[in-house]
N, C-alpha and C. Protein backbone atom coordinates (compact mmCIF):
# COMPACT_ATOMS: atom_id res chain seq x y z
N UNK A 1 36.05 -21.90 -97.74
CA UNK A 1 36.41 -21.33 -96.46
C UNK A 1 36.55 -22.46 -95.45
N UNK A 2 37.80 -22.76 -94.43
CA UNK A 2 37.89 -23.64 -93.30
C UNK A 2 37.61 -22.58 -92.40
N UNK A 3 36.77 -23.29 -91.53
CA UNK A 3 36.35 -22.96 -90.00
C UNK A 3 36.79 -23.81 -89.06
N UNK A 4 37.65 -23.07 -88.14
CA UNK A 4 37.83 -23.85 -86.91
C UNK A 4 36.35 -24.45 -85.69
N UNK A 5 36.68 -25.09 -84.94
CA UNK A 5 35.73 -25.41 -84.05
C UNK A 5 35.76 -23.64 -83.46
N UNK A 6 36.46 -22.64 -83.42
CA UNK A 6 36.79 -21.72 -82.36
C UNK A 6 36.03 -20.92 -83.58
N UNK A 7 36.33 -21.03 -84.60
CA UNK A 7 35.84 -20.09 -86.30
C UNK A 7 34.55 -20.07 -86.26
N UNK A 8 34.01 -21.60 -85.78
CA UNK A 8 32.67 -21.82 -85.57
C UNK A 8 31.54 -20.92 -85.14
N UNK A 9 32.54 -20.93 -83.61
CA UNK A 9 31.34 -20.39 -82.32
C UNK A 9 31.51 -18.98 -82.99
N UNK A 10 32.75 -18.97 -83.28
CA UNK A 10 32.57 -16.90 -83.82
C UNK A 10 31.62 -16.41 -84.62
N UNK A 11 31.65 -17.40 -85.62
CA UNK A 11 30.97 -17.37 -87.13
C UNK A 11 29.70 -17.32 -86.43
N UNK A 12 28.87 -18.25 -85.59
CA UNK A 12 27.75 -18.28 -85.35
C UNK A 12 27.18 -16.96 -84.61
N UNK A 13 28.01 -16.28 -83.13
CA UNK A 13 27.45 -15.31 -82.67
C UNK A 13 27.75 -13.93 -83.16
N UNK A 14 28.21 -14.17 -84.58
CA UNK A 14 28.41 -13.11 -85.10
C UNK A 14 26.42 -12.98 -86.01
N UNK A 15 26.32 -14.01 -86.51
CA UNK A 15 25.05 -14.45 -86.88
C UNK A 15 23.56 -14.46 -86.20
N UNK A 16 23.72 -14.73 -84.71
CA UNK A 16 22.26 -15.52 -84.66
C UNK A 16 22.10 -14.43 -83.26
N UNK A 17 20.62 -14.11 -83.11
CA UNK A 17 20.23 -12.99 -82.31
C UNK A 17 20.42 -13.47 -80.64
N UNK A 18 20.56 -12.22 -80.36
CA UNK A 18 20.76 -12.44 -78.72
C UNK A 18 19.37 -13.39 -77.97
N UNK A 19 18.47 -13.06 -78.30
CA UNK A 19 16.76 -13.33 -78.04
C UNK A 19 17.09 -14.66 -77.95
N UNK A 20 16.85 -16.06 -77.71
CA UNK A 20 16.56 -17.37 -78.18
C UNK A 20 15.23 -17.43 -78.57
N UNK A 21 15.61 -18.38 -80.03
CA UNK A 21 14.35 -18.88 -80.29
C UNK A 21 13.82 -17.57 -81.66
N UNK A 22 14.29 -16.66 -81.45
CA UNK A 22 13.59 -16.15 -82.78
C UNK A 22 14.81 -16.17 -84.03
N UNK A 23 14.34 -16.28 -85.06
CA UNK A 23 15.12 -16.99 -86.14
C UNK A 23 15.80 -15.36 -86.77
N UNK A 24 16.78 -15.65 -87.48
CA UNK A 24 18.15 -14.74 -87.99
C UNK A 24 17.25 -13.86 -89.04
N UNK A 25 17.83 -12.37 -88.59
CA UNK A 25 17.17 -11.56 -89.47
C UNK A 25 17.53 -11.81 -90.84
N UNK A 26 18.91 -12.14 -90.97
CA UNK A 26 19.76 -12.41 -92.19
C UNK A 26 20.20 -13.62 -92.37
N UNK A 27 20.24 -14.49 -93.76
CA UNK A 27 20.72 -15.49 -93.75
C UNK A 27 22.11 -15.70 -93.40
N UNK A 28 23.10 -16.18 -92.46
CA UNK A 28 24.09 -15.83 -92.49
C UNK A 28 25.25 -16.65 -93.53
N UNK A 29 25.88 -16.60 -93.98
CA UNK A 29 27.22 -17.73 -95.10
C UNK A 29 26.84 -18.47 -94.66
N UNK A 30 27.37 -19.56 -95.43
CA UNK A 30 27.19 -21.27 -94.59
C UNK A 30 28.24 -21.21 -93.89
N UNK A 31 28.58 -22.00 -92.92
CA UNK A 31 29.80 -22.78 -92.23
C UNK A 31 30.16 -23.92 -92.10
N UNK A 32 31.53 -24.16 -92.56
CA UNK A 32 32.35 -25.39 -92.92
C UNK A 32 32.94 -25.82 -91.26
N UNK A 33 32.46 -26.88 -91.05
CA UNK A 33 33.39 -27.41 -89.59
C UNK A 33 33.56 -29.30 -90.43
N UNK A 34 34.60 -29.66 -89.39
CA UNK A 34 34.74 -31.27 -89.09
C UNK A 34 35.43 -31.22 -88.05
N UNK A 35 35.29 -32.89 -87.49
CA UNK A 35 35.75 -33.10 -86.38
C UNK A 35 34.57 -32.99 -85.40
N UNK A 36 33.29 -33.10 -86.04
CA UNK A 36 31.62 -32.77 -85.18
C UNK A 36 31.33 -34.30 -84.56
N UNK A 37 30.59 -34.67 -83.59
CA UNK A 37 30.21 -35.65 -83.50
C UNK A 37 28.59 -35.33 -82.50
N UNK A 38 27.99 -36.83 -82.56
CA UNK A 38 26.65 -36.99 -82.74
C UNK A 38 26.51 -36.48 -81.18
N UNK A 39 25.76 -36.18 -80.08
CA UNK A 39 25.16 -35.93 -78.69
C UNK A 39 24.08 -37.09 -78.86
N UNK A 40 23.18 -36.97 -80.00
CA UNK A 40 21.90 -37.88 -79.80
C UNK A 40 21.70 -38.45 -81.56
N UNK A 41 20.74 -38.07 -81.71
CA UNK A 41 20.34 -38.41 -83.19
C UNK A 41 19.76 -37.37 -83.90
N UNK A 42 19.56 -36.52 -83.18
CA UNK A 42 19.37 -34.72 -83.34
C UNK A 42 20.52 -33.50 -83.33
N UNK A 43 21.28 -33.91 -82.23
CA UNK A 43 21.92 -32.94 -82.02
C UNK A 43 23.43 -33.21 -82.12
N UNK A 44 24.09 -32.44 -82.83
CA UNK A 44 25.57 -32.43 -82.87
C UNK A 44 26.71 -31.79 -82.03
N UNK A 45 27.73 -31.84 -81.81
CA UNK A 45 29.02 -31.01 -80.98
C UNK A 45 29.76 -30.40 -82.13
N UNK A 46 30.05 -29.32 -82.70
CA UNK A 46 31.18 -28.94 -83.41
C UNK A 46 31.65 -27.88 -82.24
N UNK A 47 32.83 -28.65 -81.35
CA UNK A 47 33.28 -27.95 -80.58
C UNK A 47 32.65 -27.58 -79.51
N UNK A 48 32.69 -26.65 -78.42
CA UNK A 48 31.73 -26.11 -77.84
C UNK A 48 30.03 -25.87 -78.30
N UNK A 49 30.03 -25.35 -79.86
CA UNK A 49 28.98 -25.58 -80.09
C UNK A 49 27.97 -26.85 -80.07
N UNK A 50 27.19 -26.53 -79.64
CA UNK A 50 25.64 -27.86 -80.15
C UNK A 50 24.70 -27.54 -80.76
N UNK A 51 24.64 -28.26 -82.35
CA UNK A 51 23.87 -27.84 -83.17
C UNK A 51 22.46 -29.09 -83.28
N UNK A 52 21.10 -28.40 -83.49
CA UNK A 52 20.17 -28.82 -83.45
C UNK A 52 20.04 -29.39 -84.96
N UNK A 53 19.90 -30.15 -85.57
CA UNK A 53 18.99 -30.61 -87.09
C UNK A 53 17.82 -30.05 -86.74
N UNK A 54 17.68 -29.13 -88.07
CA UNK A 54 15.74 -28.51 -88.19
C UNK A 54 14.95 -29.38 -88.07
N UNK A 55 13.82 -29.38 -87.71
CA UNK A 55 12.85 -29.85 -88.30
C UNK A 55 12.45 -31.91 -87.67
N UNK A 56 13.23 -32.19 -86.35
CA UNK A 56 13.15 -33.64 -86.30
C UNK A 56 13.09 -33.66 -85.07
N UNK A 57 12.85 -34.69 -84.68
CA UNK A 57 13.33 -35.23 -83.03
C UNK A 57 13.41 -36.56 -83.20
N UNK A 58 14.54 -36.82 -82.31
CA UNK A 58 14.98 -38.36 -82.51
C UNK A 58 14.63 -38.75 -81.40
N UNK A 59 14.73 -39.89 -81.06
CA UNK A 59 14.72 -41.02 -79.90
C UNK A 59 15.47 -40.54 -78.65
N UNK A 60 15.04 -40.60 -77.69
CA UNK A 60 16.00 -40.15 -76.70
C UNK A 60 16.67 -41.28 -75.64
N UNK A 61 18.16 -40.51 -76.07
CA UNK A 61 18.82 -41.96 -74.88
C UNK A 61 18.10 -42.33 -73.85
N UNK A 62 18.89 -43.52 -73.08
CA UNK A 62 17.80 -44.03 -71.97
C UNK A 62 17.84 -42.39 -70.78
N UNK A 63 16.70 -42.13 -69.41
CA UNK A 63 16.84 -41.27 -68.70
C UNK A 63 16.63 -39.59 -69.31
N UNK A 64 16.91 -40.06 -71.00
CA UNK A 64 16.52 -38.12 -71.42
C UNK A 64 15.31 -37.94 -71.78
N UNK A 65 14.55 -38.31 -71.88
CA UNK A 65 13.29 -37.66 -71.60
C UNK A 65 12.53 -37.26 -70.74
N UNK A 66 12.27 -36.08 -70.47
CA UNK A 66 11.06 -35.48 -69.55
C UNK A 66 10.30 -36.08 -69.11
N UNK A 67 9.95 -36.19 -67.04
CA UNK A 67 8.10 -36.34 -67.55
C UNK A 67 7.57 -35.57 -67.94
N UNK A 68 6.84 -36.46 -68.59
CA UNK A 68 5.49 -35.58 -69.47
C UNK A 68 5.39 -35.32 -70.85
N UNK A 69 7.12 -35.06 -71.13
CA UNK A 69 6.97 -34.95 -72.75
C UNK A 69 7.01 -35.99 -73.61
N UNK A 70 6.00 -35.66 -74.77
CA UNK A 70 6.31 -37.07 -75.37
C UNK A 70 7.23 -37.04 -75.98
N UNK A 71 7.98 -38.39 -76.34
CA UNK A 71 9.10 -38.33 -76.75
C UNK A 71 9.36 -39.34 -77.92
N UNK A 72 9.85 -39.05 -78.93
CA UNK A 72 10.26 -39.32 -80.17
C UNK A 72 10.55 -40.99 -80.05
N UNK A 73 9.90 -42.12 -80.80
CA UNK A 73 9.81 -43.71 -80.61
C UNK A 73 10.94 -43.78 -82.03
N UNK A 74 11.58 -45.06 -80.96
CA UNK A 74 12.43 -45.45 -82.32
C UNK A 74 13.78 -45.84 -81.26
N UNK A 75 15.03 -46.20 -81.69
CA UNK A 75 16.47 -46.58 -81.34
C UNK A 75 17.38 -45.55 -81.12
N UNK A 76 17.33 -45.26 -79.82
CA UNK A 76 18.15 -43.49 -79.69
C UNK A 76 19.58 -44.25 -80.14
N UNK A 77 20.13 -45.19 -80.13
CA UNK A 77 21.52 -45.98 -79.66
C UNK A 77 21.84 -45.84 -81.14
N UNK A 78 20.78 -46.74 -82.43
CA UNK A 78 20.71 -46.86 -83.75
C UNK A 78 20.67 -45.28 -84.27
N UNK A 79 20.03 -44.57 -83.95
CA UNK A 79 19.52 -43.12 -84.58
C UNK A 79 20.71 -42.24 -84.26
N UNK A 80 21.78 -42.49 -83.08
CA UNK A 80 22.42 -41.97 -82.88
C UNK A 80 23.63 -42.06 -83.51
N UNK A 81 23.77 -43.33 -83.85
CA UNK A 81 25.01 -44.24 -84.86
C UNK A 81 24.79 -43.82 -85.91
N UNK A 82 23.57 -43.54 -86.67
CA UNK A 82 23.21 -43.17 -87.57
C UNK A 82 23.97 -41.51 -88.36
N UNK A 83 23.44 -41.03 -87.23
CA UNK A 83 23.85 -39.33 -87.24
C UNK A 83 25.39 -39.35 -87.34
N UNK A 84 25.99 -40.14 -86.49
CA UNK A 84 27.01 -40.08 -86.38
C UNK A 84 27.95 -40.61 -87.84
N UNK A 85 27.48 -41.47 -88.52
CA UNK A 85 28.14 -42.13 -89.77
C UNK A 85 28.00 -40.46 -90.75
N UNK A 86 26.84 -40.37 -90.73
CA UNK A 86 26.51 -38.89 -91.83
C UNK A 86 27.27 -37.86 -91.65
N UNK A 87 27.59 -37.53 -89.98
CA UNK A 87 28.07 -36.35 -89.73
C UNK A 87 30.01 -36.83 -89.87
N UNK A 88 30.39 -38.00 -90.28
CA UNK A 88 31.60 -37.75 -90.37
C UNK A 88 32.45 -37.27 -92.08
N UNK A 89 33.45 -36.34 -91.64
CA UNK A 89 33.69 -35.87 -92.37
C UNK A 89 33.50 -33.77 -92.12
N UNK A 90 33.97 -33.52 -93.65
CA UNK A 90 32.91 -32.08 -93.62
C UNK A 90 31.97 -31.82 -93.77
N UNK A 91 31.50 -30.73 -92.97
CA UNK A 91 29.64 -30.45 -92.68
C UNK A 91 29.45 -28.85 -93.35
N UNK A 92 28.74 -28.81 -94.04
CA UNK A 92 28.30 -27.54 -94.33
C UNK A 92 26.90 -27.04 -93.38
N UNK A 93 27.26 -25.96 -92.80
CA UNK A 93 26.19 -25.51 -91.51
C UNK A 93 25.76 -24.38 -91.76
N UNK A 94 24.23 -24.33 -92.03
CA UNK A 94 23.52 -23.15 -92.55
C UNK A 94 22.88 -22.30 -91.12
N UNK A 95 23.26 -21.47 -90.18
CA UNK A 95 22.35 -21.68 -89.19
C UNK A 95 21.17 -20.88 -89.16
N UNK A 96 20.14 -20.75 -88.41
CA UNK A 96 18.57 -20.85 -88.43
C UNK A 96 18.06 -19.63 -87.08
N UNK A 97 18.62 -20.41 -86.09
CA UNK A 97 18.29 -19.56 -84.65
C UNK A 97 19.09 -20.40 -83.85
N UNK A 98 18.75 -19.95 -82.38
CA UNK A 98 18.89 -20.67 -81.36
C UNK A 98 17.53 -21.03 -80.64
N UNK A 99 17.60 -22.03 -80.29
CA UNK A 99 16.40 -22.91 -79.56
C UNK A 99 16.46 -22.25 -78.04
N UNK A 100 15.28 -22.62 -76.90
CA UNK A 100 15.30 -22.37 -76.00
C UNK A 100 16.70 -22.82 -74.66
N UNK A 101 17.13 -23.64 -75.42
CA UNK A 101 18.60 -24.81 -74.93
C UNK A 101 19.80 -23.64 -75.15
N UNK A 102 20.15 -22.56 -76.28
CA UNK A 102 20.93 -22.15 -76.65
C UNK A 102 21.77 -22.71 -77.59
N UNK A 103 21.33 -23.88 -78.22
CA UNK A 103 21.41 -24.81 -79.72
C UNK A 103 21.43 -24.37 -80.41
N UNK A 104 22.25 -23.96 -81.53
CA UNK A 104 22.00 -23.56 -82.92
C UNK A 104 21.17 -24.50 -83.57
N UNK A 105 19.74 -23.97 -84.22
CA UNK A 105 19.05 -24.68 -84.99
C UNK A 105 19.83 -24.61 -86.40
N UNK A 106 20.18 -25.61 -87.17
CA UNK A 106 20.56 -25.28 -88.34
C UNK A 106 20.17 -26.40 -89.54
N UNK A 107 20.21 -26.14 -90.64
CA UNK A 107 19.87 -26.83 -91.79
C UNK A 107 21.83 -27.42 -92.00
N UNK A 108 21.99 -28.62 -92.13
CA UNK A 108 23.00 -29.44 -92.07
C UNK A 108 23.79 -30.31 -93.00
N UNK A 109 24.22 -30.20 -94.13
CA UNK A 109 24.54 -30.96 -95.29
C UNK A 109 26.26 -31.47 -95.01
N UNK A 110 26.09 -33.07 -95.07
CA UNK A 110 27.86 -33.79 -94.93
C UNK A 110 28.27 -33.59 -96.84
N UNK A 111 29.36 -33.89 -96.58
CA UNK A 111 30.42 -33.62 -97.49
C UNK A 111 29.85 -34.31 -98.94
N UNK A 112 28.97 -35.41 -99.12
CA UNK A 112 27.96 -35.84 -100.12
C UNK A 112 26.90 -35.14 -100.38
N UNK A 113 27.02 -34.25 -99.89
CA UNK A 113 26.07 -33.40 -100.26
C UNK A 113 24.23 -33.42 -99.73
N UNK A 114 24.30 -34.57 -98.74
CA UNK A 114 23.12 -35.06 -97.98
C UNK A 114 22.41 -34.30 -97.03
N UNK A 115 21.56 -34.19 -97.10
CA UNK A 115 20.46 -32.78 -95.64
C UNK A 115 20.70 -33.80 -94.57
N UNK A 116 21.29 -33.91 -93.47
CA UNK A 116 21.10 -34.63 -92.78
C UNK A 116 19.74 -34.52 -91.83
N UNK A 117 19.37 -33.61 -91.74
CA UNK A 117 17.71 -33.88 -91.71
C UNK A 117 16.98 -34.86 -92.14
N UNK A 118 17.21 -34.56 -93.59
CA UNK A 118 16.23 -35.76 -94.30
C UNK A 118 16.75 -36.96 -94.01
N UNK A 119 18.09 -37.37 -94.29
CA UNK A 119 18.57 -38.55 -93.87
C UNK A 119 18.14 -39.08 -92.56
N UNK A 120 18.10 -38.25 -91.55
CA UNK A 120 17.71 -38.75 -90.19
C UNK A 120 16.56 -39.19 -90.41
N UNK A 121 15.30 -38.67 -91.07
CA UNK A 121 13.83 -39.02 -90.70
C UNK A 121 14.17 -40.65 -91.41
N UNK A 122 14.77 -40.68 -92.87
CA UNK A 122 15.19 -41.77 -93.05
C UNK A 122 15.15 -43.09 -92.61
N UNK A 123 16.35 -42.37 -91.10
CA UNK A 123 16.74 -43.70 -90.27
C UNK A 123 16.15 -43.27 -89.29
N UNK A 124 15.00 -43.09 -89.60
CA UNK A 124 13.97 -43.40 -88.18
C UNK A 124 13.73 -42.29 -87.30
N UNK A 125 14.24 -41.01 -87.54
CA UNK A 125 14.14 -39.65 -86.62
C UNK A 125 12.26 -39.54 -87.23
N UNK A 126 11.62 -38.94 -86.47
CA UNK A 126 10.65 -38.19 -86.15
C UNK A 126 10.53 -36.81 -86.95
N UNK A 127 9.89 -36.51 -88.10
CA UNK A 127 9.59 -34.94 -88.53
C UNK A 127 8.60 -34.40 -87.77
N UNK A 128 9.07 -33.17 -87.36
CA UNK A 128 8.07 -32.08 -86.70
C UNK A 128 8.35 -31.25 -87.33
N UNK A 129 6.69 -30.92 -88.25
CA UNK A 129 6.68 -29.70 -88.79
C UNK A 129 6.74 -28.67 -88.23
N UNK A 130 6.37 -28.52 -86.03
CA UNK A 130 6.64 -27.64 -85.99
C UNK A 130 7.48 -27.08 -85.11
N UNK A 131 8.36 -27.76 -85.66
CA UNK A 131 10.28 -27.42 -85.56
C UNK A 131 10.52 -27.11 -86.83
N UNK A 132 10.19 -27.11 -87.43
CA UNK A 132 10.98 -27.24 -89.35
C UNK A 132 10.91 -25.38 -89.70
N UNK A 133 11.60 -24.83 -88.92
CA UNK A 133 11.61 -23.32 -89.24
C UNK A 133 11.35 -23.14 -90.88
N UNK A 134 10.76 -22.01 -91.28
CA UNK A 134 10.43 -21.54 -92.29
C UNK A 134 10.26 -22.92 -93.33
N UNK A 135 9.35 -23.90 -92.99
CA UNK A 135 9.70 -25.27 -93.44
C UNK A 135 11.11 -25.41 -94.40
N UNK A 136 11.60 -25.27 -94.34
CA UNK A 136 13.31 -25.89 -94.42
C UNK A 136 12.99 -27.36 -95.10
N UNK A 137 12.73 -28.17 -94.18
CA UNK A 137 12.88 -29.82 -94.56
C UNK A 137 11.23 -30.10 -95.22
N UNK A 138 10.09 -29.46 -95.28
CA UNK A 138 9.27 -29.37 -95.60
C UNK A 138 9.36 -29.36 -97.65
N UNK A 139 10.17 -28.49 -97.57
CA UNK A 139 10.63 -28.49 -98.43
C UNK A 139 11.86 -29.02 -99.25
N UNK A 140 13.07 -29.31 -98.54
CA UNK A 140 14.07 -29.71 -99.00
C UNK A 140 13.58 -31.80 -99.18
N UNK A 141 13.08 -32.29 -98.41
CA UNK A 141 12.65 -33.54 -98.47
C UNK A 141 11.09 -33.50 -98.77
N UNK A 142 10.42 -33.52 -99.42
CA UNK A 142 8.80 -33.60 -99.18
C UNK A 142 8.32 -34.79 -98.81
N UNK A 143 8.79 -35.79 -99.57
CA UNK A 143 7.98 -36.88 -99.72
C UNK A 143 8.38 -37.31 -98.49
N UNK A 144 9.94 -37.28 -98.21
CA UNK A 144 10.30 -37.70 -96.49
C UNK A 144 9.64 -37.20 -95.87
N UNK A 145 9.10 -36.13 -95.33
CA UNK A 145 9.09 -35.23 -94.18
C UNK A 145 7.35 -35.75 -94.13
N UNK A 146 6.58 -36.03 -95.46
CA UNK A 146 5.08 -35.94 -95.75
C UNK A 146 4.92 -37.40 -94.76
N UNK A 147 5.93 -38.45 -94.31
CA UNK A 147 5.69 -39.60 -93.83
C UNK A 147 6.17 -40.07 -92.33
N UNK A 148 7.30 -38.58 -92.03
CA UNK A 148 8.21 -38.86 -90.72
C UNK A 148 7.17 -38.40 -89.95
């Protein structure tokens, strides 16, 4: 199946609950996009959409972090280059929920067949188990996720 960037946003709010933040009663198909690119080292653009990677937090560019929150150590610039090499190409997009942002949380595999989750903790993203809906990356990476 090709999905447009427009196939996308359809595909998704046909999927994911009005509520934010509580996760899909139903698993919905996967979704095929390209033409996505990186926002951070977490988060992607396919189109209007912005999709979250489960389960991580990356580095945040200079100025994006909160006071107060702590925030994910490491090379937002590197982590972001990073995301960005993985995410080119086609993406297979499983989605999860929406976050409090209105983000699709989703489980994320490029055209090699790679979780880009796991790959991120990899190159230096941050695992939070408790972001990792229904542990997702808990499971799909162990030994990664047991060290991010």
């Amino acid at each position: 199946m090709k999905t447009t960037r427009t196939g996308l946003l359809a595909a998704v709010l046909l999927h994911v609950p009005s509520a934010s933040g509580h996760a899909l009663e139903q698993t919905p198909a996967p979704v095929f996009a390209s033409g996505c690119f990186a926002l951070d080292g977490d988060t992607l653009r396919c189109g209007s959409v912005r999709i979250r990677l489960v389960g991580i937090d990356a580095a945040e560019l200079p100025g994006h972090c909160r006071a107060g929150r702590p925030c994910a150590p490491g090379d937002p610039a590197g982590q972001r280059a990073a995301l960005a090499r993985l995410a080119s190409g086609r993406l297979t997009i499983l989605p999860l929920k929406l976050d409090k942002y209105q983000r699709m949380v989703a489980r994320v595999r490029n055209a090699a067949g790679q979780d880009l989750s796991c790959a991120m903790i990899m190159a230096g993203a941050t695992y939070r188990p408790d972001w990792d809906e229904k542990r997702t990356i808990a499971r799909t990476c162990p030994r990664i996720a047991g060290r991010g």
